[in-house]
Protein backbone atom coordinates (compact mmCIF):
# COMPACT_ATOMS: atom_id res chain seq x y z
CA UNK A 1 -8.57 16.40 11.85
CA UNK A 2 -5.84 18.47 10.76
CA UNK A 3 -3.25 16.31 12.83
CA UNK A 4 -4.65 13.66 10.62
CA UNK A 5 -4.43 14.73 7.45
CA UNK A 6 -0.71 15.96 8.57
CA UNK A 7 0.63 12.33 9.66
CA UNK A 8 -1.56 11.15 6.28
CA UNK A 9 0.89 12.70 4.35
CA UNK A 10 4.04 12.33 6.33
CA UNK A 11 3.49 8.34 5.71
CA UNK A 12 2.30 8.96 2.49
CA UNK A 13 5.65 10.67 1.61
CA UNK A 14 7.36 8.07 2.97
CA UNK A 15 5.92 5.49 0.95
CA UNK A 16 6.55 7.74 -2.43
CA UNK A 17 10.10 7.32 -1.40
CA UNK A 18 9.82 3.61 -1.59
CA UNK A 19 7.89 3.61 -4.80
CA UNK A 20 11.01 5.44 -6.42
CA UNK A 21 13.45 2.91 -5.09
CA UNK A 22 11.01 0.60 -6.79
CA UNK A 23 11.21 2.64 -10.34
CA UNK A 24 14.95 2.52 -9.92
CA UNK A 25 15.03 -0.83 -9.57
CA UNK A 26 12.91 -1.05 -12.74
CA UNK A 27 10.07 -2.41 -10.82
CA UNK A 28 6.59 -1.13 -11.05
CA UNK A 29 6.63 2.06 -8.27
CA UNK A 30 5.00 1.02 -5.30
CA UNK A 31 5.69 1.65 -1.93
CA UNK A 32 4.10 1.08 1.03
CA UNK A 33 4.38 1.50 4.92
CA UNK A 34 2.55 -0.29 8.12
CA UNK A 35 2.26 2.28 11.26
CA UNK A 36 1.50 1.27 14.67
CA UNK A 37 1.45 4.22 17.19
CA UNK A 38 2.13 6.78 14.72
CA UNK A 39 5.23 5.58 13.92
CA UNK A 40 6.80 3.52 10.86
CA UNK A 41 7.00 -0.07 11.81
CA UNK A 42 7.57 -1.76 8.46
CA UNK A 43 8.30 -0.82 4.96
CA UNK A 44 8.03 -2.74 1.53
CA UNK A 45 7.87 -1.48 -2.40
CA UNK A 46 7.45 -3.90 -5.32
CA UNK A 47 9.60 -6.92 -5.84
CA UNK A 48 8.13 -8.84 -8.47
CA UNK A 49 10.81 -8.63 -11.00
CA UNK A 50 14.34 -8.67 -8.28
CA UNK A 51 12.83 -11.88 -6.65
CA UNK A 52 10.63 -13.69 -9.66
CA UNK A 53 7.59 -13.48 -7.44
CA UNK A 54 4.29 -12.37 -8.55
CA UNK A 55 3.23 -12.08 -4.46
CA UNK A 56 6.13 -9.55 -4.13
CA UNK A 57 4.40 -6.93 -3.98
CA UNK A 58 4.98 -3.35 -1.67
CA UNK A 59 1.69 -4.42 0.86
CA UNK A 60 2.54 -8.12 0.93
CA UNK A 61 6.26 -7.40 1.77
CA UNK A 62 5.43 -4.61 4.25
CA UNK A 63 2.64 -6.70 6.19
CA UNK A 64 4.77 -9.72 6.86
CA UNK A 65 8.10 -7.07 8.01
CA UNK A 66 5.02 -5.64 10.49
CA UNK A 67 3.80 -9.19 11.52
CA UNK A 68 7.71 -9.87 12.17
CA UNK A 69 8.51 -6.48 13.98
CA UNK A 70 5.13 -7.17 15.89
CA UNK A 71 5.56 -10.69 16.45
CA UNK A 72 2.21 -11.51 15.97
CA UNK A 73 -0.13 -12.62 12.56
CA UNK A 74 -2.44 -9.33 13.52
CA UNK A 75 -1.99 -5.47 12.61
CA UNK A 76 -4.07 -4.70 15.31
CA UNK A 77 -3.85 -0.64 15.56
CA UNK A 78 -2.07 -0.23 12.70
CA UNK A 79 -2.28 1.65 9.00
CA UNK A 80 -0.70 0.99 6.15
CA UNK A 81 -0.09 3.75 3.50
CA UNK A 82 0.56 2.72 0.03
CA UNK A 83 0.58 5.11 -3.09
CA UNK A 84 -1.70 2.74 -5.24
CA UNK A 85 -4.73 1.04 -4.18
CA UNK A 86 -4.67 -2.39 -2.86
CA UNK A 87 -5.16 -5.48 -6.02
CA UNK A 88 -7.52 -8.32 -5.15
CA UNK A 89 -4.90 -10.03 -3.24
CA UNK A 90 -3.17 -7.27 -1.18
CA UNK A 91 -6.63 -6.68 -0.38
CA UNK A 92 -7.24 -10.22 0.81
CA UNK A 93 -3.89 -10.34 2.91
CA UNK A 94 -4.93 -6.80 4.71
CA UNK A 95 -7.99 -8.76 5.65
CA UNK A 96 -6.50 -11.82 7.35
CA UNK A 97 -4.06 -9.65 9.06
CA UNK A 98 -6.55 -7.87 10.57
CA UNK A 99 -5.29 -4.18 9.94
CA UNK A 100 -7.55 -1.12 10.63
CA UNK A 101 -6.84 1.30 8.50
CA UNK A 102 -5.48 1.98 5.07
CA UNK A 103 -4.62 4.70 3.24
CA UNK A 104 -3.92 5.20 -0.82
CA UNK A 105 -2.57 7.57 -3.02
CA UNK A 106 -3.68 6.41 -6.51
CA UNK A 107 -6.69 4.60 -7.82
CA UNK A 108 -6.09 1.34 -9.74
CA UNK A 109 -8.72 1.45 -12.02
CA UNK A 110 -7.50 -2.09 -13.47
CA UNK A 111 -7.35 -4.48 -10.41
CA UNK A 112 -8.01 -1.99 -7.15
CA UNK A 113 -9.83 -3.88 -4.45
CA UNK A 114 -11.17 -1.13 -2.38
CA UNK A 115 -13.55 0.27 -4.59
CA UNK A 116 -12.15 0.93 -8.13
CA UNK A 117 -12.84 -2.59 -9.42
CA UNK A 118 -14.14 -4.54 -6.59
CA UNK A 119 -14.25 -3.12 -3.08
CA UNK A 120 -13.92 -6.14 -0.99
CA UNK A 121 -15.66 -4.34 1.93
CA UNK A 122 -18.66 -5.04 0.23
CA UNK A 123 -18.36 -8.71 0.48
CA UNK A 124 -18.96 -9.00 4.50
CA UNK A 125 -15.92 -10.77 5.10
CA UNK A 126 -15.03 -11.54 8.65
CA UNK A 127 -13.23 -8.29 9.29
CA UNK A 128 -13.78 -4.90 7.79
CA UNK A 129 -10.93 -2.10 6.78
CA UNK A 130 -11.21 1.48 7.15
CA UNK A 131 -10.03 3.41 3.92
CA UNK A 132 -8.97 6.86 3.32
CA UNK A 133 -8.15 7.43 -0.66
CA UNK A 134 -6.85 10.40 -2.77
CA UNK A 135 -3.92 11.49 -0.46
CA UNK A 136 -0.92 12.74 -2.58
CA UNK A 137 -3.26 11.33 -5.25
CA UNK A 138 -1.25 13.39 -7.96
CA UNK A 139 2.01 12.36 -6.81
CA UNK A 140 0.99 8.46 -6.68
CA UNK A 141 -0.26 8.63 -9.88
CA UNK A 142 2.83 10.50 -11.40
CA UNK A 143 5.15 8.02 -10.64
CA UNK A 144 3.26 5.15 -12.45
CA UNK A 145 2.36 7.33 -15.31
CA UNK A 146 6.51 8.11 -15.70
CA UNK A 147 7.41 4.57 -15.37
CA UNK A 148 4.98 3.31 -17.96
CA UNK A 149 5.69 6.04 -20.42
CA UNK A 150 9.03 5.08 -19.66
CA UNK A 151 8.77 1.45 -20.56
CA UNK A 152 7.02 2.33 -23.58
CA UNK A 153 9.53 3.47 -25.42
């Protein structure tokens, strides 16, 4: 368990890392990474604003570099650690790509998917995710709270 929670943060680190690139970038600071094998496969933060694209976002980016790297349309075996819960349609991609595991920093109180405002596990899709929540949760949050403080002003 404590190897866990280790490699929970390690990724989860790694993913804060992206969500500042993101807040440099003046985007909203997400990151997010896919693991397969305990190791970082793919990476994504937020481009909604750099590429005009409201499906830019840090999950939807890092699934389709894991699909790539994989070469296959399933995350079989793999996690994906992002500092802010999953929206509605993060949520839905992590479904069809099968992934098995995810793991969030912040909660989205607004549009989170996995149990904030809707936890699509509840709706008996066709596949089911395993979550772990709360890790780095003050760091996550942090970030976001900065940048819209930030853009306030």
């Amino acid at each position: 368990m404590v190897e866990k929670k280790k490699r929970e943060i390690i990724f989860m680190e790694e993913a804060i890392k992206l969500a500042l690139r993101a807040y440099e970038e003046d985007e909203i600071p997400v990151g997010a990474v896919v693991t397969y094998e305990n190791r970082v496969i793919a990476k994504g933060y937020n481009q909604v604003e750099k590429l005009n694209d409201p499906t830019a976002h840090a999950e939807m980016i890092a699934i389709t570099a894991a699909c790539e790297y994989l070469k296959t349309k399933w995350l079989y075996n793999c996690t994906l650690y992002v500092t802010l819960e999953p929206c509605i349609m993060c949520a839905g991609a992590l479904i069809l790509s099968r992934i098995d595991n995810i793991v969030f920093g912040a909660l989205d109180p607004k549009s989170g998917a996995f149990g904030s405002k809707l936890d699509i596990n509840s709706l008996k899709l066709n596949h089911r995710i395993k979550v772990s929540k709360g890790i780095l949760e003050d760091n996550c949050s942090h970030i976001l709270k900065e940048f819209f403080k930030n853009r306030r002003k």
